[in-house]
C-alpha atoms as a PDB file:
ATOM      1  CA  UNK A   1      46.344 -29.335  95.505  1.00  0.00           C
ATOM      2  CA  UNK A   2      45.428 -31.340  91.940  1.00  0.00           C
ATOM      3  CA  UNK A   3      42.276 -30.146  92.137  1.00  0.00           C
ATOM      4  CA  UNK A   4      42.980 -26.758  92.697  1.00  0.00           C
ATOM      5  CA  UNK A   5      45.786 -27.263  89.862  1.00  0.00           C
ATOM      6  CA  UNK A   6      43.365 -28.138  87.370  1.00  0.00           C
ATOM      7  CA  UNK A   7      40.849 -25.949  88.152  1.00  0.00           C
ATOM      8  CA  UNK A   8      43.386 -23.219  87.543  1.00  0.00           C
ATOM      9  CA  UNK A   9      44.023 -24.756  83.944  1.00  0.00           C
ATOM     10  CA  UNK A  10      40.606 -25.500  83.073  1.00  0.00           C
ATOM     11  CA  UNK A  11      40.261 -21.410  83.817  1.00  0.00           C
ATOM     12  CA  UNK A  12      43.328 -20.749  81.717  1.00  0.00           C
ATOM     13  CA  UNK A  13      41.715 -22.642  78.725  1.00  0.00           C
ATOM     14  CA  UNK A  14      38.638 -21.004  78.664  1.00  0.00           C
ATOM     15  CA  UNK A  15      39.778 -17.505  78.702  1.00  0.00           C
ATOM     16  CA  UNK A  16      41.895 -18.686  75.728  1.00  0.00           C
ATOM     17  CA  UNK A  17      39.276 -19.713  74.143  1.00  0.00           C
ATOM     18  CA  UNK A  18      37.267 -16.768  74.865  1.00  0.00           C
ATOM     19  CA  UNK A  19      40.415 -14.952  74.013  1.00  0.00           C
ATOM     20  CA  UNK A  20      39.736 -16.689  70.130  1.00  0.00           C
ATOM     21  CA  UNK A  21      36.418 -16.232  69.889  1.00  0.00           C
ATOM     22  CA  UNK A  22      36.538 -12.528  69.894  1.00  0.00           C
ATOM     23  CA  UNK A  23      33.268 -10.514  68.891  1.00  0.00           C
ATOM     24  CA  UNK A  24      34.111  -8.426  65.650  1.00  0.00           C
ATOM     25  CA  UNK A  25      36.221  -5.382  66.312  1.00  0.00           C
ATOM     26  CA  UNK A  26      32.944  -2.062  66.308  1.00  0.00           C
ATOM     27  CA  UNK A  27      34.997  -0.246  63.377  1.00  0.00           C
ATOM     28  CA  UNK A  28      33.419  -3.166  60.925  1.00  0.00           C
ATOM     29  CA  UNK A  29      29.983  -3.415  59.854  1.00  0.00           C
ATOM     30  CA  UNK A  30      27.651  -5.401  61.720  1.00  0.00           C
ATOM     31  CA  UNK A  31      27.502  -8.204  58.322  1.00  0.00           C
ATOM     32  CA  UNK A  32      31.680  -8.523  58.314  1.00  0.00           C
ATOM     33  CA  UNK A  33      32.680 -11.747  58.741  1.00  0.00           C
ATOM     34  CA  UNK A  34      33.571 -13.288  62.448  1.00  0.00           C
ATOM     35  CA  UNK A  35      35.765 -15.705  62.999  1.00  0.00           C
ATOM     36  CA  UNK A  36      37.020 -18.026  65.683  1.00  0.00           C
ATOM     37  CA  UNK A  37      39.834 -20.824  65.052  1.00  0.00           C
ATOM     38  CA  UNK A  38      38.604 -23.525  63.545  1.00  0.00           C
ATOM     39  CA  UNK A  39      35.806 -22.002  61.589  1.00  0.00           C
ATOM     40  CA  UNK A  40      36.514 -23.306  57.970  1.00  0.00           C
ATOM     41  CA  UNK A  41      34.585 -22.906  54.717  1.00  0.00           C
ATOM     42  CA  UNK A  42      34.932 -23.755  51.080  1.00  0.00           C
ATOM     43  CA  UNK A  43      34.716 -21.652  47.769  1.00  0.00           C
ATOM     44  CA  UNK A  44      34.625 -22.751  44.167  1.00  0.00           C
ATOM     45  CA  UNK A  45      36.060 -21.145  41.348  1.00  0.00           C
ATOM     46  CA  UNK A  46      36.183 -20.069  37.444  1.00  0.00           C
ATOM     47  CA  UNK A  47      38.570 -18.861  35.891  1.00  0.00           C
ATOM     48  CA  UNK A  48      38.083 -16.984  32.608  1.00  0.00           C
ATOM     49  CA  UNK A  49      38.369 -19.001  29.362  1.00  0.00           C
ATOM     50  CA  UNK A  50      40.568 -16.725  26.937  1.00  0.00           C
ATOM     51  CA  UNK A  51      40.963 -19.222  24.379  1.00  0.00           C
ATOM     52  CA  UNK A  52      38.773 -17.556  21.563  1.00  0.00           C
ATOM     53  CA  UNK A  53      39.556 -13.665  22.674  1.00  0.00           C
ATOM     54  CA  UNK A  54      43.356 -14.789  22.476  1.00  0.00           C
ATOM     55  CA  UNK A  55      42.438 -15.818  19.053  1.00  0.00           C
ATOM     56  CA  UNK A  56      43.601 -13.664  16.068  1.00  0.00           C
ATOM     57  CA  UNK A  57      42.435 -14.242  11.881  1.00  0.00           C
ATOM     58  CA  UNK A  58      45.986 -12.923  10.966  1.00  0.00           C
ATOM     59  CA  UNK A  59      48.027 -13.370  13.831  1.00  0.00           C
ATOM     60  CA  UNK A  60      51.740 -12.554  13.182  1.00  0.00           C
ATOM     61  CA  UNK A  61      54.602 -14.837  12.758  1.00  0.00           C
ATOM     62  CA  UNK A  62      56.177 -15.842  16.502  1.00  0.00           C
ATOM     63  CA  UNK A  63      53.868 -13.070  17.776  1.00  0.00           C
ATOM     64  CA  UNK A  64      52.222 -14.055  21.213  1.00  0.00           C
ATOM     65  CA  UNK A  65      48.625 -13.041  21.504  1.00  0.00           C
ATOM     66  CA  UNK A  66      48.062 -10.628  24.069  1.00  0.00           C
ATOM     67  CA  UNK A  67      45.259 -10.384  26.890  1.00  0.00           C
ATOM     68  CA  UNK A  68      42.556  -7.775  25.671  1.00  0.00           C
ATOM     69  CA  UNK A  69      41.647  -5.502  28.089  1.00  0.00           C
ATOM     70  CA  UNK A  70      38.519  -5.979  30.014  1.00  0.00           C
ATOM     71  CA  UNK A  71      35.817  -4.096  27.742  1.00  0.00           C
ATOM     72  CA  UNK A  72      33.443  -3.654  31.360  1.00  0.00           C
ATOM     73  CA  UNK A  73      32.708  -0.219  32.185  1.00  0.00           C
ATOM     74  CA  UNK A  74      29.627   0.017  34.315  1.00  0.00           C
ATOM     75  CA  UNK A  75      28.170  -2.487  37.076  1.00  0.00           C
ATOM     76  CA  UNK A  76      28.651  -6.673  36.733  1.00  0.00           C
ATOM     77  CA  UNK A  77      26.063  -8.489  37.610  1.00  0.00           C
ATOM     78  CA  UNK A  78      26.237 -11.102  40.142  1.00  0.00           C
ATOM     79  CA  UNK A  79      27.303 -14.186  37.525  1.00  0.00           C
ATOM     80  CA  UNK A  80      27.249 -14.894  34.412  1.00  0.00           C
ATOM     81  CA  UNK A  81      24.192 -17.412  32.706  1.00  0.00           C
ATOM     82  CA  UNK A  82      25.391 -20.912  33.336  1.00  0.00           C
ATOM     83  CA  UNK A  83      25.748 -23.006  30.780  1.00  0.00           C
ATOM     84  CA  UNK A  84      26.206 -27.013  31.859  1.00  0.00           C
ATOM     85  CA  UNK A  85      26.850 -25.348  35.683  1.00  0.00           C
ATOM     86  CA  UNK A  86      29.857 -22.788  34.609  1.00  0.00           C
ATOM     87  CA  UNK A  87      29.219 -19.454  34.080  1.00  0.00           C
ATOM     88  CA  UNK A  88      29.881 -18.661  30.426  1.00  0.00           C
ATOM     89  CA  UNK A  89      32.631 -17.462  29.119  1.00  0.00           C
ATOM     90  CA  UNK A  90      34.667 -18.990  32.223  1.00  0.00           C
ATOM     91  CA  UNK A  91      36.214 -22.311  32.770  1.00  0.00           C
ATOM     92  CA  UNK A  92      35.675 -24.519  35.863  1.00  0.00           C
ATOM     93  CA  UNK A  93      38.677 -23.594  38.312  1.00  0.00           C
ATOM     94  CA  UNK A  94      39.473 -25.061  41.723  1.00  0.00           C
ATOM     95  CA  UNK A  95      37.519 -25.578  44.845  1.00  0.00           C
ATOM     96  CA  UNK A  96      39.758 -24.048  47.835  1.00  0.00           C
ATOM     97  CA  UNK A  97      38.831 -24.807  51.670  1.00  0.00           C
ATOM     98  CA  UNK A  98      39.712 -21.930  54.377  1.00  0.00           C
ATOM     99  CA  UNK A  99      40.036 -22.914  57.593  1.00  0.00           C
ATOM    100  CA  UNK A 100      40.966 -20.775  60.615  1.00  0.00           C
ATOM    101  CA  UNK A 101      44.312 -21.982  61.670  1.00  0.00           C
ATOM    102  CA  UNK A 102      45.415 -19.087  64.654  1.00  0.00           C
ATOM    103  CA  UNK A 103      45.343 -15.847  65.747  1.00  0.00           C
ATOM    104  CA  UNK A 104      48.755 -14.774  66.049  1.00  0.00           C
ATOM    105  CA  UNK A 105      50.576 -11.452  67.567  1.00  0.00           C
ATOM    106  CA  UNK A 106      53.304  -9.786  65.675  1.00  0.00           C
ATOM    107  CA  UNK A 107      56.147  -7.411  67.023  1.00  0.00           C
ATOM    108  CA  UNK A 108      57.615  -5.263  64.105  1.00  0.00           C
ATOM    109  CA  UNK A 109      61.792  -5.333  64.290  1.00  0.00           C
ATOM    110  CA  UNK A 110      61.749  -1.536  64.922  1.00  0.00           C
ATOM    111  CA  UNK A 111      58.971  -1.658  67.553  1.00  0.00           C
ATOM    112  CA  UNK A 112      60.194   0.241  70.282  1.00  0.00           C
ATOM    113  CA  UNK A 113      60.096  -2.079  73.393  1.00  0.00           C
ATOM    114  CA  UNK A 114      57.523  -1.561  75.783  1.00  0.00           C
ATOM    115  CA  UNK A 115      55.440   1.761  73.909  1.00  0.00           C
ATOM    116  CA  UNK A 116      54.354  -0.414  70.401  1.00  0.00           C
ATOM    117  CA  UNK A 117      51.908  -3.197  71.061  1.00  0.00           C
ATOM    118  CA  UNK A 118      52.301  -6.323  68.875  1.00  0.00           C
ATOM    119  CA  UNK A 119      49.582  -6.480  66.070  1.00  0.00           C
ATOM    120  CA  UNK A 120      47.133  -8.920  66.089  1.00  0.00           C
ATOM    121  CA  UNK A 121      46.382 -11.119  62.785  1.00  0.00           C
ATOM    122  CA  UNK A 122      43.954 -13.857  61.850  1.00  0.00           C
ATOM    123  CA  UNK A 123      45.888 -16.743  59.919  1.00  0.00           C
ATOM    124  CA  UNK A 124      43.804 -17.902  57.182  1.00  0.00           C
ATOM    125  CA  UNK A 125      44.962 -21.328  55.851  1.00  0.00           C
ATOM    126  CA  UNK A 126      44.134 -22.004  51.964  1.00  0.00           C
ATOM    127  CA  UNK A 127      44.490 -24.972  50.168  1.00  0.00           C
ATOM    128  CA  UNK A 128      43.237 -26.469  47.138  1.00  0.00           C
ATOM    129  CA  UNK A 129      40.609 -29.344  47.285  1.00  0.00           C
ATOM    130  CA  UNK A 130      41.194 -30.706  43.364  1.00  0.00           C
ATOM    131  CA  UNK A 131      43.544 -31.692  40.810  1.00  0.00           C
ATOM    132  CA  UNK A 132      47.100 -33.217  41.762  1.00  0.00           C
ATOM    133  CA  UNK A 133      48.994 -30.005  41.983  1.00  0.00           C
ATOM    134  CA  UNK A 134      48.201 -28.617  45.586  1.00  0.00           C
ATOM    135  CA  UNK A 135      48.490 -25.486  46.247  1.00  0.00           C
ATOM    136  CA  UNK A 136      48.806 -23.937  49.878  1.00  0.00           C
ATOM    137  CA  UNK A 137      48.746 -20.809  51.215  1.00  0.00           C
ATOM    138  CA  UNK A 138      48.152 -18.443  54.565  1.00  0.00           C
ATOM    139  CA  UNK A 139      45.997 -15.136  54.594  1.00  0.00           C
ATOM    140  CA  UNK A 140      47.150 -12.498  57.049  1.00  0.00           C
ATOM    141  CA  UNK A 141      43.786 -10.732  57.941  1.00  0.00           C
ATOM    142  CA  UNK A 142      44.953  -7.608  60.560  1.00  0.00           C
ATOM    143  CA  UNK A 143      42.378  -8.819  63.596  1.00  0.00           C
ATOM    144  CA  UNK A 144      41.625  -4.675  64.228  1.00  0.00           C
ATOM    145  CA  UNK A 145      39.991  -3.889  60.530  1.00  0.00           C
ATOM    146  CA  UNK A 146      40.494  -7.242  58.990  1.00  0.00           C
ATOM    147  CA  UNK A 147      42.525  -5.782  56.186  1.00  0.00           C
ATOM    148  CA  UNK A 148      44.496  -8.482  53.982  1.00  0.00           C
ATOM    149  CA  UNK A 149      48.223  -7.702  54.900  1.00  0.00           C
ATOM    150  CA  UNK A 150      49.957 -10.403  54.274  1.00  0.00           C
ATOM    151  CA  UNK A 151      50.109 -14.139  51.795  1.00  0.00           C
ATOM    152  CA  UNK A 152      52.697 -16.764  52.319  1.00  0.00           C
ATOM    153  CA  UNK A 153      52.669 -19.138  49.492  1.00  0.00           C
ATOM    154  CA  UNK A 154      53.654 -22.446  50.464  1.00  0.00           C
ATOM    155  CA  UNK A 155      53.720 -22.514  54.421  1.00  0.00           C
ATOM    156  CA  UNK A 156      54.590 -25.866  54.807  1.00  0.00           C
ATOM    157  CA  UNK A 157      57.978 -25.685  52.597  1.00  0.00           C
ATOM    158  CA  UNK A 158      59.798 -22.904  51.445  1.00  0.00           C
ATOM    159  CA  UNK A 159      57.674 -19.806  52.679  1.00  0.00           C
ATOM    160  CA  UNK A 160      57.518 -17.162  50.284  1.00  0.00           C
ATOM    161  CA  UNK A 161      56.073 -13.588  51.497  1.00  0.00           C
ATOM    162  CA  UNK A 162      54.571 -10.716  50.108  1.00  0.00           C
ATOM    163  CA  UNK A 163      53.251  -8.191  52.503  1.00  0.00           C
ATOM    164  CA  UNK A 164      50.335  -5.699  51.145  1.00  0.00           C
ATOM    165  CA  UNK A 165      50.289  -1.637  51.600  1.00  0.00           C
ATOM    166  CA  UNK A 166      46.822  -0.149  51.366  1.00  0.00           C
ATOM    167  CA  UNK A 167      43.273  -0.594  52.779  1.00  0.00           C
ATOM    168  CA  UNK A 168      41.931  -2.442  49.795  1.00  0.00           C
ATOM    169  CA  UNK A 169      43.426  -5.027  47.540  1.00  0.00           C
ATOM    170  CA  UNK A 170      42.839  -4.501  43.975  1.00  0.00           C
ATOM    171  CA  UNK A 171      44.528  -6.805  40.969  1.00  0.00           C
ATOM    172  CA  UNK A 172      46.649  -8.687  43.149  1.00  0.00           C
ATOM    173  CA  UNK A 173      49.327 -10.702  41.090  1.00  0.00           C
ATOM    174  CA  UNK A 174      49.637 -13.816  43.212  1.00  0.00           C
ATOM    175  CA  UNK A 175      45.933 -14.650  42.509  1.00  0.00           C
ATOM    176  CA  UNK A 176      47.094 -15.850  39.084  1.00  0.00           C
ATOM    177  CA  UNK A 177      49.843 -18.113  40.980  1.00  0.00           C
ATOM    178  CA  UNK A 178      47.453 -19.440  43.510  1.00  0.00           C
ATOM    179  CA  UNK A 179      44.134 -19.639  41.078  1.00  0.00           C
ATOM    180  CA  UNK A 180      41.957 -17.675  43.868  1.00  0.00           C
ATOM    181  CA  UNK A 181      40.575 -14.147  43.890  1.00  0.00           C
ATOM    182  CA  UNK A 182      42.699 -12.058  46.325  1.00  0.00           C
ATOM    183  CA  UNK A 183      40.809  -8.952  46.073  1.00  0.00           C
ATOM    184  CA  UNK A 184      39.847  -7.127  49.143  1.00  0.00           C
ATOM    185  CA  UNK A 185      37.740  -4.116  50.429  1.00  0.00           C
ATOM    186  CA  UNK A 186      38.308  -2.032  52.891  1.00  0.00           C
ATOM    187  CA  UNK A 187      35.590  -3.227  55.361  1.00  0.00           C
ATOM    188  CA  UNK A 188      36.053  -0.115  57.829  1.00  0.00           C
ATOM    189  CA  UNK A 189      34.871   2.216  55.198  1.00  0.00           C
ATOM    190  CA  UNK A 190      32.142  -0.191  53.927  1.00  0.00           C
ATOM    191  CA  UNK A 191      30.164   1.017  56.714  1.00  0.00           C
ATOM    192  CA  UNK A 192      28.991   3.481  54.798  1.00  0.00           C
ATOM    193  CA  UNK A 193      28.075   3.865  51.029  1.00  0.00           C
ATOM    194  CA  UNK A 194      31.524   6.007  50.249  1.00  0.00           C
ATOM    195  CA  UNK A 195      33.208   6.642  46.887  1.00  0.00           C
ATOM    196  CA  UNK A 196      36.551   8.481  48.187  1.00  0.00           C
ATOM    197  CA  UNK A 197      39.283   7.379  46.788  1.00  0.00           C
ATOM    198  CA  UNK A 198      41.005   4.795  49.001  1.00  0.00           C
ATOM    199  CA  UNK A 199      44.956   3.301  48.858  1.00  0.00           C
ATOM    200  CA  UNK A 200      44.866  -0.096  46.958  1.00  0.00           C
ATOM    201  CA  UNK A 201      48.595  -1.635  46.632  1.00  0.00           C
ATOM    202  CA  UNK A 202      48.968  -1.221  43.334  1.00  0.00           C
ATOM    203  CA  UNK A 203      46.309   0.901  42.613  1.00  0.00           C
ATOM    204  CA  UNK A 204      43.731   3.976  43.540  1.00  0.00           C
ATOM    205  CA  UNK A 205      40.520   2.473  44.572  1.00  0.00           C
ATOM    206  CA  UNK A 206      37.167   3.769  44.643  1.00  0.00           C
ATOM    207  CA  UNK A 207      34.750   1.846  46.713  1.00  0.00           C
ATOM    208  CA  UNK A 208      30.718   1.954  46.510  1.00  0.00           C
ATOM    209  CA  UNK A 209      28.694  -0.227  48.912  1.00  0.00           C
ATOM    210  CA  UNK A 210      24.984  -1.270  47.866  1.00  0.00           C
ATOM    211  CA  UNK A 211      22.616  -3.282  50.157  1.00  0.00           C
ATOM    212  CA  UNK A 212      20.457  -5.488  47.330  1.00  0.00           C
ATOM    213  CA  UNK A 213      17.114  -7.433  48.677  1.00  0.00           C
ATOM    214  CA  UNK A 214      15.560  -7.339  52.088  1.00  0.00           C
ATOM    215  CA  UNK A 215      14.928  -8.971  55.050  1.00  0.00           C
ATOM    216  CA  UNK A 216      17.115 -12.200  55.828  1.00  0.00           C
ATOM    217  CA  UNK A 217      17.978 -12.453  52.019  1.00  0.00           C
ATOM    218  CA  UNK A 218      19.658  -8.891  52.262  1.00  0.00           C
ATOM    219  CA  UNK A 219      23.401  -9.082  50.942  1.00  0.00           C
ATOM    220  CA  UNK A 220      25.740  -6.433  50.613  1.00  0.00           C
ATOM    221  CA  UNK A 221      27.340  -5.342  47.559  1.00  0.00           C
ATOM    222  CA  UNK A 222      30.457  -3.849  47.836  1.00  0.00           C
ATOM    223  CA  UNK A 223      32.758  -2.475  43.681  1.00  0.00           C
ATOM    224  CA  UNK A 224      36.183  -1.657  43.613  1.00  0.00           C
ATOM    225  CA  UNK A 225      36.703   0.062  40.507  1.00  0.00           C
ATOM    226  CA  UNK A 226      39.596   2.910  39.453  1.00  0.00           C
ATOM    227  CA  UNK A 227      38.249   6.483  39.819  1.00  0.00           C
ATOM    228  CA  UNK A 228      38.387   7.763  36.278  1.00  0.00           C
ATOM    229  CA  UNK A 229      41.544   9.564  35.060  1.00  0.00           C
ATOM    230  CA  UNK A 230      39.152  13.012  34.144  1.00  0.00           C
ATOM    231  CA  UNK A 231      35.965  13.861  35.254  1.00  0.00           C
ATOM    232  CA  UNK A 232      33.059  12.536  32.931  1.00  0.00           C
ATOM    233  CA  UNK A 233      35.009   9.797  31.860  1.00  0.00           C
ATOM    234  CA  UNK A 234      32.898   6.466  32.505  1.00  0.00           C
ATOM    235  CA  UNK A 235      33.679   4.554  35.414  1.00  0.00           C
ATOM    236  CA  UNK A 236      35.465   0.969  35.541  1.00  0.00           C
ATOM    237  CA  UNK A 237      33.998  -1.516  37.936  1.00  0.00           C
ATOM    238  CA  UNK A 238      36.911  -4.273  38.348  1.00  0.00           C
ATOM    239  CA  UNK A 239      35.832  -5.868  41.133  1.00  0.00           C
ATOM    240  CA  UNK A 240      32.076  -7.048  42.548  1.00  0.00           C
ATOM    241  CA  UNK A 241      31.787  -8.586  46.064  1.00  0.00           C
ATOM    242  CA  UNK A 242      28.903  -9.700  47.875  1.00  0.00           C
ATOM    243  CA  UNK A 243      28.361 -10.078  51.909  1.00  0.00           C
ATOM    244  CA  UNK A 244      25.749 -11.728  53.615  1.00  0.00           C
ATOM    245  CA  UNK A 245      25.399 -11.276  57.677  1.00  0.00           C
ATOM    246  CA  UNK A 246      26.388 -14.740  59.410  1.00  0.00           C
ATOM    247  CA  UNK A 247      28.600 -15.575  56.600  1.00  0.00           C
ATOM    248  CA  UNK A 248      32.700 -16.178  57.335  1.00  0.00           C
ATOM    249  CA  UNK A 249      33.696 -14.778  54.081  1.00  0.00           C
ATOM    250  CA  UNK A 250      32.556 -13.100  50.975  1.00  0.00           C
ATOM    251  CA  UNK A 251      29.968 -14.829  49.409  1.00  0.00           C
ATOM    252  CA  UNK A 252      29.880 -14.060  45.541  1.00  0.00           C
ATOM    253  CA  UNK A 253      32.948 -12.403  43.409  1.00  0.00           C
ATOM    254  CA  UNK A 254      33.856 -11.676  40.470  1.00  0.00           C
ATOM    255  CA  UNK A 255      37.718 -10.319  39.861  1.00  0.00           C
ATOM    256  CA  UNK A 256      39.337  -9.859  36.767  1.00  0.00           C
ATOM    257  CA  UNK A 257      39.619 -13.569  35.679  1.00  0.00           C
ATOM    258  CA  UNK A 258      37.913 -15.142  38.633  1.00  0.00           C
ATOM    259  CA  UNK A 259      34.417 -15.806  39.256  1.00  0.00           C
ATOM    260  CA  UNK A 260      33.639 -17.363  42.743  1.00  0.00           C
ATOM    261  CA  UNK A 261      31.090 -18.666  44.904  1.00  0.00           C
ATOM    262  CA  UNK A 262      31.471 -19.328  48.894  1.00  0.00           C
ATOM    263  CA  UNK A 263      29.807 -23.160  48.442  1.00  0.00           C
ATOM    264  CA  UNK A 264      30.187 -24.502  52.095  1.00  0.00           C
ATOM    265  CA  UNK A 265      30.547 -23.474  55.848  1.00  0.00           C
ATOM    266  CA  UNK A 266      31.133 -25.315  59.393  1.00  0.00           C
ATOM    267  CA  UNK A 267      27.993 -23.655  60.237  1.00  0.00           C
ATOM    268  CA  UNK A 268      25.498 -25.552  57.711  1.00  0.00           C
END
């Protein structure tokens, strides 16, 4: 009867396991990142120095400098030169690990009981490898098109959460809290090189998708950038992603005020 007993729950653990380790859903490209729990990785960051462009000869009195707007209007390339190992014009940042913490099912309050199907998410723990000030958070990835749909900043204490609207993430204001890029693509649509407009949170997105080298060296390049207000008017990239198939996340970005480079995986 033991034996038989733990047959039985040796069976039950490997069909959750197999449960976890889930092939990625066929709406994604065959380069999107798969995950299973436990996969981490780790990405370092820049953040834009703004010391001399906050700057002013005459500024006036009590006046606060204000952020100039971000004078790029056509493609980015991959980094900026280094100089002494930071891109210039940036600022060393933070070094984040991911790890896959659980995939989790969740039933919305005005789900009507047995006809809506609890949603699936992958539960992306974050946390910050330097400095003294930690800071935590969990990335809600929805498991059927790994959209971004939800952060909660500070898990472990007094949760704080912001769910997302939109296929693609775009500008997203906790990145400044948290010191990490938060900018997404829609992944779906990346399967082909498309530039319809797509629903961003806060903004209208436009999304182009570029495959640069070739053979096992071939990334994908994916831009977010706002379609321009009136036809002629030049285009604004605002944010530059790279892929590469077998990789668990994005591995190049550059967002506003980040720059970022995926550094480290549980696969190397």
């Amino acid at each position: 009867m033991k034996l038989r007993l733990c047959v039985a729950l040796a069976a039950v653990a490997l069909a959750a396991t197999a449960a976890l380790a889930q092939d990625p859903p066929a709406n994604l490209p065959d380069w999107a990142p798969s995950w299973e729990v436990g996969d981490w990785w780790e990405v370092r960051t820049f953040q834009k120095d703004l010391r001399e462009e906050l700057s002013s000869p005459a500024p006036a009195e009590g006046a606060t400098p204000r952020i100039p707007e971000d004078p790029r209007t056509g493609p980015l390339p991959n980094l900026p030169p280094l100089r002494n190992g930071i891109p210039e014009g940036y600022k060393a940042g933070n070094r984040f690990r991911l790890t896959v913490a659980r995939r989790e099912e969740v039933r919305y309050p005005d789900d009507v009981p047995g006809t809506d199907r609890p949603e699936a998410f992958w539960v992306i723990a974050l946390q910050s490898r330097e400095g003294s000030a930690k800071r935590e958070a969990e990335l809600w990835y929805a498991a059927e098109d790994l959209s971004l749909a939800k952060v909660v900043l500070d898990p472990a204490g007094e949760p704080q959460e912001t769910w997302f609207e939109g296929s693609a993430q775009l500008s997203v204001p906790l990145s400044q809290r948290l010191g990490f890029p938060l900018d997404w693509p829609d992944l779906p649509a990346a399967r082909r090189a498309t530039g319809r407009p797509l629903h961003g949170g806060r903004h209208a997105v436009e999304q182009r998708v570029r495959k640069v080298g070739e053979g096992a060296a071939q990334e994908v390049e994916i831009l977010l950038q706002v379609p321009p207000a009136q036809p002629g008017a030049p285009v604004r990239v605002r944010t530059r992603l790279s892929f590469s198939p077998g990789k668990p996340f994005w591995t190049r970005i550059m967002s506003g005020m980040f720059v970022a480079e995926l550094v480290a995986t549980s696969d190397d």
